[in-house]
PDB file of N, CA and C in Angstrom:
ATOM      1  N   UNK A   1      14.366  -3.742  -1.701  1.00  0.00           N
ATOM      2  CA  UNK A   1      12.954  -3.371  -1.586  1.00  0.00           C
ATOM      3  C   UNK A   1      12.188  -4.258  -0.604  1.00  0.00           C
ATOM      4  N   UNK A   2      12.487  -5.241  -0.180  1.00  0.00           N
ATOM      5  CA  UNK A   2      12.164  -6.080   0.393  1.00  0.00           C
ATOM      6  C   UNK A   2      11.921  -5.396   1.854  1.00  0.00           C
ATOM      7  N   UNK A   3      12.552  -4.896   2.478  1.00  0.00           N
ATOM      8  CA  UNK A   3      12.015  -4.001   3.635  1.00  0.00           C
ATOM      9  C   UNK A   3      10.782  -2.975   3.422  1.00  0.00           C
ATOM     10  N   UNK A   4      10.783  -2.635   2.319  1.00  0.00           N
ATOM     11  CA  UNK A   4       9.889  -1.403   2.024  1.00  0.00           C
ATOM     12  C   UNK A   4       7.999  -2.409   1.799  1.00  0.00           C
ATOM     13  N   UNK A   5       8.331  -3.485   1.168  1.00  0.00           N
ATOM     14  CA  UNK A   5       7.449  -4.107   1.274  1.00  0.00           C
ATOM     15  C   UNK A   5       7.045  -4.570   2.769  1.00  0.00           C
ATOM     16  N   UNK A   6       8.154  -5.379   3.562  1.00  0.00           N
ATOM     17  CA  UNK A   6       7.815  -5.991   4.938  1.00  0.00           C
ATOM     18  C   UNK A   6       6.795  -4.255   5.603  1.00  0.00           C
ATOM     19  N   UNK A   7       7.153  -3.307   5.432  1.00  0.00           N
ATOM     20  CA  UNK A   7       6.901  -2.065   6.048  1.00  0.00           C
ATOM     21  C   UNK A   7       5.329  -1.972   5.368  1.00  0.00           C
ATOM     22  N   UNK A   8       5.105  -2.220   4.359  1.00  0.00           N
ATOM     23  CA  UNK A   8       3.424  -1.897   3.726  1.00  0.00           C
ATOM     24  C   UNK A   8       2.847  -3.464   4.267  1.00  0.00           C
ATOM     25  N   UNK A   9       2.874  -4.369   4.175  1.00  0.00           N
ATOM     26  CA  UNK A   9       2.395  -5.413   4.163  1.00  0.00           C
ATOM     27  C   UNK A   9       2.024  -5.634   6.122  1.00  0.00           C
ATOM     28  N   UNK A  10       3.333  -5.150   7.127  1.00  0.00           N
ATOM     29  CA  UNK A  10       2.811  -5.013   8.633  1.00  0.00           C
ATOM     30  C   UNK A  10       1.574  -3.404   8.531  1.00  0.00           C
ATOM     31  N   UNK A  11       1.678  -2.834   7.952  1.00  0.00           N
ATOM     32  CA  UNK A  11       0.484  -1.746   7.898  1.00  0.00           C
ATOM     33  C   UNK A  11      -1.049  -2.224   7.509  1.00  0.00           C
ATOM     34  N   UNK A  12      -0.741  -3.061   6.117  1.00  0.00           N
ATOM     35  CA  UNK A  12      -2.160  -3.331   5.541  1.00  0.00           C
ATOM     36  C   UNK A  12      -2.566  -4.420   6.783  1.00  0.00           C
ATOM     37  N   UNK A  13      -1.726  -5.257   7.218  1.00  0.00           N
ATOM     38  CA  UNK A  13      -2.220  -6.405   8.352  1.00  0.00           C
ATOM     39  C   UNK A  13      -2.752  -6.020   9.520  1.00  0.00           C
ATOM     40  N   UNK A  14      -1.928  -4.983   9.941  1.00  0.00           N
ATOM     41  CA  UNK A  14      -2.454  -4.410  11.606  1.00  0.00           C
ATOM     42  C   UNK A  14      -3.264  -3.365  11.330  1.00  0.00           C
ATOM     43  N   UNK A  15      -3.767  -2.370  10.065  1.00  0.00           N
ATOM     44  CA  UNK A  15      -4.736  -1.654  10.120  1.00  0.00           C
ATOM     45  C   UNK A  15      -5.844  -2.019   9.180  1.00  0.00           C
ATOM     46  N   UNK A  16      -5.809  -3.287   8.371  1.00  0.00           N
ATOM     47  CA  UNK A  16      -7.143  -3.709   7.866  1.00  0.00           C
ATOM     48  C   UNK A  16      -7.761  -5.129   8.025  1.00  0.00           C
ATOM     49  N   UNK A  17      -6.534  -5.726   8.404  1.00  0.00           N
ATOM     50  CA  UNK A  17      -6.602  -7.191   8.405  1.00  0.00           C
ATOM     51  C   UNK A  17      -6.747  -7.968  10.281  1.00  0.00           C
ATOM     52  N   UNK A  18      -6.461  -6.957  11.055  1.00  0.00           N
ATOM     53  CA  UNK A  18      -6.848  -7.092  12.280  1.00  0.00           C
ATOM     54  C   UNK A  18      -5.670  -8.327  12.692  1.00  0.00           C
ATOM     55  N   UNK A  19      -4.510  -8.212  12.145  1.00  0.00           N
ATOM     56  CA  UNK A  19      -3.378  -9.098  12.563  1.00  0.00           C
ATOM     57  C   UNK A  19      -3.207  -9.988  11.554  1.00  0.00           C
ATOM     58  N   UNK A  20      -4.198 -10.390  11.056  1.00  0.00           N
ATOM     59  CA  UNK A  20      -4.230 -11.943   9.930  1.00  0.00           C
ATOM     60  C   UNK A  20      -4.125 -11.620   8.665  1.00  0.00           C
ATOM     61  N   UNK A  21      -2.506 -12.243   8.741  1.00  0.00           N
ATOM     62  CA  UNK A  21      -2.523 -11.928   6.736  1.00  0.00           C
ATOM     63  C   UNK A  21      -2.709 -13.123   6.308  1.00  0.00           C
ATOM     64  N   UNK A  22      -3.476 -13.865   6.755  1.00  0.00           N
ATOM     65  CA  UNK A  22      -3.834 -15.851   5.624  1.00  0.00           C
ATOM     66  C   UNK A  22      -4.333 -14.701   4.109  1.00  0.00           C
ATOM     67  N   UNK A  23      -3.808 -15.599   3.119  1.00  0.00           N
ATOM     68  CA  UNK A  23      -4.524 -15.306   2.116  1.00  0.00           C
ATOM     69  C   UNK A  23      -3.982 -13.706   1.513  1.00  0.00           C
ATOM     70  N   UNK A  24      -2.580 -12.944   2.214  1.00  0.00           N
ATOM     71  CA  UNK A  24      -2.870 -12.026   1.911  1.00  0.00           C
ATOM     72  C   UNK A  24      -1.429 -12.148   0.823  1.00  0.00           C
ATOM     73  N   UNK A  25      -1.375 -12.024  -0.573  1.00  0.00           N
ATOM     74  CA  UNK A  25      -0.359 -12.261  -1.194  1.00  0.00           C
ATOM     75  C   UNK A  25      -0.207 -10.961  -1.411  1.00  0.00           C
ATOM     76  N   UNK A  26       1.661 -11.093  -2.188  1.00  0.00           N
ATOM     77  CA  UNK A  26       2.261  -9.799  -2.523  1.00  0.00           C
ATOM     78  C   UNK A  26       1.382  -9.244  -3.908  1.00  0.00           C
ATOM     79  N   UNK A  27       0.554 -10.017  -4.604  1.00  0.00           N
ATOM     80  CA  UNK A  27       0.131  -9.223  -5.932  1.00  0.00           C
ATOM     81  C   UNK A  27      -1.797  -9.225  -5.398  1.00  0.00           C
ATOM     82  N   UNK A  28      -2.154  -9.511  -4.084  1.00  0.00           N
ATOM     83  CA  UNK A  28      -3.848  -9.324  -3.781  1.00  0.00           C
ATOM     84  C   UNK A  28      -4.052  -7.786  -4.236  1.00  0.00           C
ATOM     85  N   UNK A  29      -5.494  -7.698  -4.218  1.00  0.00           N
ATOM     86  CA  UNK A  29      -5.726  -6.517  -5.002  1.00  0.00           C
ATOM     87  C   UNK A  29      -6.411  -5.979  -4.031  1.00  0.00           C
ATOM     88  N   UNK A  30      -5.873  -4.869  -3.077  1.00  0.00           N
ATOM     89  CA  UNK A  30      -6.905  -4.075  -2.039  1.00  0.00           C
ATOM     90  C   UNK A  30      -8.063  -4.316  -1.776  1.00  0.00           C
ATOM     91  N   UNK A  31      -8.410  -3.623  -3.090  1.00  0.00           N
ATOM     92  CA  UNK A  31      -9.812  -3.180  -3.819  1.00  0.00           C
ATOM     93  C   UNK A  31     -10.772  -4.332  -4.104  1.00  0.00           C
ATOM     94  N   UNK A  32     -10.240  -5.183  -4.514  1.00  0.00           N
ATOM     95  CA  UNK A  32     -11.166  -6.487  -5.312  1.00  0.00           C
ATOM     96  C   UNK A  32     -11.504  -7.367  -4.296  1.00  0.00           C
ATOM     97  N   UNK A  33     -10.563  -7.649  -3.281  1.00  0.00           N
ATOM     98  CA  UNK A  33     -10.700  -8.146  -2.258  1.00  0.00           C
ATOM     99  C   UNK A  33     -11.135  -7.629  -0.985  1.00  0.00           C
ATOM    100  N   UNK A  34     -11.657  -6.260  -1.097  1.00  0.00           N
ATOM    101  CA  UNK A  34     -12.243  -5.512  -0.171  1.00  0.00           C
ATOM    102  C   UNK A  34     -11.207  -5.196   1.213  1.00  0.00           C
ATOM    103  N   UNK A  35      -9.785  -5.517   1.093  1.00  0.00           N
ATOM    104  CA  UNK A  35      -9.308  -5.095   2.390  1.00  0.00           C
ATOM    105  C   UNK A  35      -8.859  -4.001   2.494  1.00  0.00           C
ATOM    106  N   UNK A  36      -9.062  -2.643   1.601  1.00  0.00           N
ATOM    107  CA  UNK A  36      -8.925  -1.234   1.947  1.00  0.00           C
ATOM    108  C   UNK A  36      -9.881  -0.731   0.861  1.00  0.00           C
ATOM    109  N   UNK A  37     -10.804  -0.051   1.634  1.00  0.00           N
ATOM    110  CA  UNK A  37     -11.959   1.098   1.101  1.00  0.00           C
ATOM    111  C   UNK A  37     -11.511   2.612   0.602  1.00  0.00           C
ATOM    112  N   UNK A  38     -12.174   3.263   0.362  1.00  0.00           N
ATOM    113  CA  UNK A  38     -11.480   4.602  -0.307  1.00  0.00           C
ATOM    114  C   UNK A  38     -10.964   5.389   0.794  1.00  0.00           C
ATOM    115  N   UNK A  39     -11.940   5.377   2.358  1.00  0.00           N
ATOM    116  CA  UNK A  39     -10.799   5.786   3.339  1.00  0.00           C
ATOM    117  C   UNK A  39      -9.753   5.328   3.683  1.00  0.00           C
ATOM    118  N   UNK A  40      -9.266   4.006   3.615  1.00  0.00           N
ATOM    119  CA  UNK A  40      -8.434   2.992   3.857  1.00  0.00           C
ATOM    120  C   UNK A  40      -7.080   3.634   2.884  1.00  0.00           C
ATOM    121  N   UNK A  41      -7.772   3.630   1.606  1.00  0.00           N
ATOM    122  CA  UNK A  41      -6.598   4.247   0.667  1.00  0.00           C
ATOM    123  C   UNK A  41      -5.561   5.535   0.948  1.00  0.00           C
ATOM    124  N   UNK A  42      -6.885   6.641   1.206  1.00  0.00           N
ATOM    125  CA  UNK A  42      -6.229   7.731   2.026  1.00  0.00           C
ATOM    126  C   UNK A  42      -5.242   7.424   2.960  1.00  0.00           C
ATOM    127  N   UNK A  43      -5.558   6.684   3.937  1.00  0.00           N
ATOM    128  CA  UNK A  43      -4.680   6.459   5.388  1.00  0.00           C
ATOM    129  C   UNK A  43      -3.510   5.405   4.159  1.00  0.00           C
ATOM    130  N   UNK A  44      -3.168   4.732   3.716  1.00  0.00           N
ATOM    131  CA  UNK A  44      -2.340   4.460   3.242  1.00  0.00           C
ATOM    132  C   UNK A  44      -1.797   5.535   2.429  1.00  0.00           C
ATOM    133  N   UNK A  45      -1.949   6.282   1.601  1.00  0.00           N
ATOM    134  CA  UNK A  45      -1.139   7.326   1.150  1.00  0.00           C
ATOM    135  C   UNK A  45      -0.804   8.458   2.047  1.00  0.00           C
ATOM    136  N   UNK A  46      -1.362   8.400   3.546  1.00  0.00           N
ATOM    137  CA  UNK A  46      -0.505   9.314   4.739  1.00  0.00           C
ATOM    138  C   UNK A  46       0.545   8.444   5.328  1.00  0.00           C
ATOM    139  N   UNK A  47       0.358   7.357   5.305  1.00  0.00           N
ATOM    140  CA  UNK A  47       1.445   6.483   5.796  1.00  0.00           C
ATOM    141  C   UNK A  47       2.417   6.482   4.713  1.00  0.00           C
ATOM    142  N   UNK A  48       2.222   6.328   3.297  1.00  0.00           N
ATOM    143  CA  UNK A  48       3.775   6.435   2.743  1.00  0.00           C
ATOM    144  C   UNK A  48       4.277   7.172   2.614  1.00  0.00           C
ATOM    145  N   UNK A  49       3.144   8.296   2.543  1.00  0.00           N
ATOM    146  CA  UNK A  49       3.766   9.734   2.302  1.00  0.00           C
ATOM    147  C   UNK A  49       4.898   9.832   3.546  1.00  0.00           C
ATOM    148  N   UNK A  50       4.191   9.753   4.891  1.00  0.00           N
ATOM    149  CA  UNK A  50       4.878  10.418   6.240  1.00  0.00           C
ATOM    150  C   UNK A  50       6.496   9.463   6.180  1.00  0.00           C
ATOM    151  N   UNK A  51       6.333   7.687   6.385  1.00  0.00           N
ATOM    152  CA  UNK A  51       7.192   6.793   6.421  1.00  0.00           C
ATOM    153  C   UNK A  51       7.903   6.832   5.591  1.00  0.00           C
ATOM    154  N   UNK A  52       8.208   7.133   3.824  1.00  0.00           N
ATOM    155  CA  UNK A  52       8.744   7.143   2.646  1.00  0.00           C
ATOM    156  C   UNK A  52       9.603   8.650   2.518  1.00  0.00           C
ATOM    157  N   UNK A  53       8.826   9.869   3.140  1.00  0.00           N
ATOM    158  CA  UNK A  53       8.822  11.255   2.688  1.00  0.00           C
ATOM    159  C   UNK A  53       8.567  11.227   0.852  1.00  0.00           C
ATOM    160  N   UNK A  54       7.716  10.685   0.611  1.00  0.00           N
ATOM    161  CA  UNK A  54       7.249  10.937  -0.589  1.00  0.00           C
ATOM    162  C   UNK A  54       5.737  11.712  -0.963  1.00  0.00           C
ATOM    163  N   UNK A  55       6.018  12.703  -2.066  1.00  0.00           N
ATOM    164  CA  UNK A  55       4.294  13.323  -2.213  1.00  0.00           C
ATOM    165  C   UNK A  55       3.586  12.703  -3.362  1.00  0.00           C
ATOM    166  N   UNK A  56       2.563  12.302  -2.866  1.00  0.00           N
ATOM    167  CA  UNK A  56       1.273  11.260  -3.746  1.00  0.00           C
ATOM    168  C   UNK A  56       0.488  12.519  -4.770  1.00  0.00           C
ATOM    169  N   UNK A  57       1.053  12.601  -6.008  1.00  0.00           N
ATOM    170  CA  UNK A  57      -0.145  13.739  -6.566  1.00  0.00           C
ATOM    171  C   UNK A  57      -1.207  12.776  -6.863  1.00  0.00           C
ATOM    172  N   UNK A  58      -2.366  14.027  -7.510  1.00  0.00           N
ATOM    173  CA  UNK A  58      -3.469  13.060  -7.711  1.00  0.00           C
ATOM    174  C   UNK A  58      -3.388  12.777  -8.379  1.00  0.00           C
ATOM    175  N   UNK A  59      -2.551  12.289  -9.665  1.00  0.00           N
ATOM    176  CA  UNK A  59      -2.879  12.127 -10.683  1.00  0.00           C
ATOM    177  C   UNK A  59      -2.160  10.478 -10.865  1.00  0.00           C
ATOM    178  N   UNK A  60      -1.426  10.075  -9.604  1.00  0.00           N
ATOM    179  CA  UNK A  60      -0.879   8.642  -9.483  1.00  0.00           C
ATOM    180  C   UNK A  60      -1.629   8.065  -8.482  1.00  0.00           C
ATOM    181  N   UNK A  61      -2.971   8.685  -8.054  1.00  0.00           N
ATOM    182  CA  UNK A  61      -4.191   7.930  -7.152  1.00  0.00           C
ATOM    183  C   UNK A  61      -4.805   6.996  -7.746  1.00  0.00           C
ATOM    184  N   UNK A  62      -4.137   5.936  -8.396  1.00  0.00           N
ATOM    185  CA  UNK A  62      -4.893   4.916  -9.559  1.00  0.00           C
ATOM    186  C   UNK A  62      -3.952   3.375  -9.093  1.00  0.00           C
ATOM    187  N   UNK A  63      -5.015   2.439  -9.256  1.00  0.00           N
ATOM    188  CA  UNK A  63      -4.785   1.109  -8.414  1.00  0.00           C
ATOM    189  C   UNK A  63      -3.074   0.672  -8.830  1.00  0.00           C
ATOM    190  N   UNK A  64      -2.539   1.107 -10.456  1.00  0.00           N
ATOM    191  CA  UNK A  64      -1.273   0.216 -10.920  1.00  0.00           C
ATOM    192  C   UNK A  64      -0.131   0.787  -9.627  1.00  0.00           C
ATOM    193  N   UNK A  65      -0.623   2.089  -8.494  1.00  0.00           N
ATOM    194  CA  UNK A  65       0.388   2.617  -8.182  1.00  0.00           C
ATOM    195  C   UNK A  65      -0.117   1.929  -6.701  1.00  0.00           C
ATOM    196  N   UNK A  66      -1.162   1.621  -6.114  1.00  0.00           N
ATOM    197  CA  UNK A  66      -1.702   1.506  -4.444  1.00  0.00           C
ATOM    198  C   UNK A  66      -2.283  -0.063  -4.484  1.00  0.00           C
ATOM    199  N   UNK A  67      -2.862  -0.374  -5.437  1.00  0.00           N
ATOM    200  CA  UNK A  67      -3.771  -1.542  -5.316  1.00  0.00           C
ATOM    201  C   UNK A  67      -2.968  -3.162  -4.891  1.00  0.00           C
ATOM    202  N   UNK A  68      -2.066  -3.447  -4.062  1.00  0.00           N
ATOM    203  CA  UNK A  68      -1.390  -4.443  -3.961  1.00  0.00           C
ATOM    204  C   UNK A  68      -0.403  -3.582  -3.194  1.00  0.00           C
ATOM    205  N   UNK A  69       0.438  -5.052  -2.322  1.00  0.00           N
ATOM    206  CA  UNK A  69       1.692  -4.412  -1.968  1.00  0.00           C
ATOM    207  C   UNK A  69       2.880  -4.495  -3.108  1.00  0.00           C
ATOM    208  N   UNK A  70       3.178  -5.547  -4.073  1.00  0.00           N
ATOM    209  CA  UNK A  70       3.410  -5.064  -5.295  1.00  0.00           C
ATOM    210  C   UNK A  70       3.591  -3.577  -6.022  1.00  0.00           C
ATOM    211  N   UNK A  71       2.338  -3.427  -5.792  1.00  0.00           N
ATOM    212  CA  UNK A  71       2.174  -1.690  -7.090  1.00  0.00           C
ATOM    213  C   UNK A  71       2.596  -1.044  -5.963  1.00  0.00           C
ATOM    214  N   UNK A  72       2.464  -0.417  -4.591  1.00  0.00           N
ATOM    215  CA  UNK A  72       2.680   0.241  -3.597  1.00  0.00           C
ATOM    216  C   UNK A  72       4.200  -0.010  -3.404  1.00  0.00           C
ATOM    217  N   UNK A  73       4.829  -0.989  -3.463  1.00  0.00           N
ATOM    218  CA  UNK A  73       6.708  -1.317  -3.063  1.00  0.00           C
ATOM    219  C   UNK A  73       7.552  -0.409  -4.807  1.00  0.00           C
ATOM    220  N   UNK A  74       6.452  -0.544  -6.032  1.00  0.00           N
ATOM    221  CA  UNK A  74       7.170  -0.318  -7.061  1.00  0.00           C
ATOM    222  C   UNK A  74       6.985   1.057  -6.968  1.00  0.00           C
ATOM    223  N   UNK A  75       5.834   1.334  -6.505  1.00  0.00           N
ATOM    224  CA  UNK A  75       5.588   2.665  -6.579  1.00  0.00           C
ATOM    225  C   UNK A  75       6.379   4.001  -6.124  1.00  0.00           C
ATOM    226  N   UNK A  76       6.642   3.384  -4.781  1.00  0.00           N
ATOM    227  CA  UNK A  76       7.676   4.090  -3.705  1.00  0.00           C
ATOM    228  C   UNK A  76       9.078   3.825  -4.501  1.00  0.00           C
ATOM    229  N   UNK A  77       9.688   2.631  -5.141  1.00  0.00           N
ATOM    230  CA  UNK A  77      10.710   2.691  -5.646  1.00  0.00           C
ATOM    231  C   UNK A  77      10.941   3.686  -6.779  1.00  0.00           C
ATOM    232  N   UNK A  78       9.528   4.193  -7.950  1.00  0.00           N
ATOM    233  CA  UNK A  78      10.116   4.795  -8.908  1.00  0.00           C
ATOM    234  C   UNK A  78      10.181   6.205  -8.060  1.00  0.00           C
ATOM    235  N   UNK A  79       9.306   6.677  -6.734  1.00  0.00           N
ATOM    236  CA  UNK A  79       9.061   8.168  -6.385  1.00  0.00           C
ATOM    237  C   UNK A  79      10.325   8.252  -5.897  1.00  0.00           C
ATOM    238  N   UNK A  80      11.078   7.446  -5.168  1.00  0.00           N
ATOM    239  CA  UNK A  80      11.841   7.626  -4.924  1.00  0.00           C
ATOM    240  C   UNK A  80      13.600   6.912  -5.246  1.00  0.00           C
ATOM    241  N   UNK A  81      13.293   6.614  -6.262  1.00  0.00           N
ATOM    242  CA  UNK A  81      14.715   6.737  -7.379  1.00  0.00           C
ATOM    243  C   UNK A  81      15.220   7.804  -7.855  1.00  0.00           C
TER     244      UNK A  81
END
């Protein structure tokens, strides 16, 4: 899984973090820490969707599955187990 993470963690850096991950740990919380907004979220669930081939219903649009690269690496692991 460790690639699948390196793969979310260069996304959240180069499209919210403007290159700089100081401060950005594997369990930070998107949301709490303000580095992805509700559009932000979207564009991350087109990116795993497209990069993963996995489909996001709405009903797993809730932080335990997106909010961290953590919940996002486990997430992709159970969609796609």
């Amino acid at each position: 899984m460790s690639d699948v993470k390196n793969k979310i963690r260069t996304f959240i850096v180069e499209n919210y973090l403007f290159g700089d991950d100081e401060g950005l740990e594997e369990n930070t919380s998107f949301l709490d820490e303000g580095i992805v907004d509700s559009t932000g979220i979207l564009e991350l669930i087109e990116f795993i969707s497209e990069d993963f081939s996995i489909t996001v219903e709405d009903d797993e649009l809730i932080p335990e599955n997106l909010d961290s690269i953590n919940n996002v690496t486990a997430f992709i692991g159970r969609k796609t187990s």
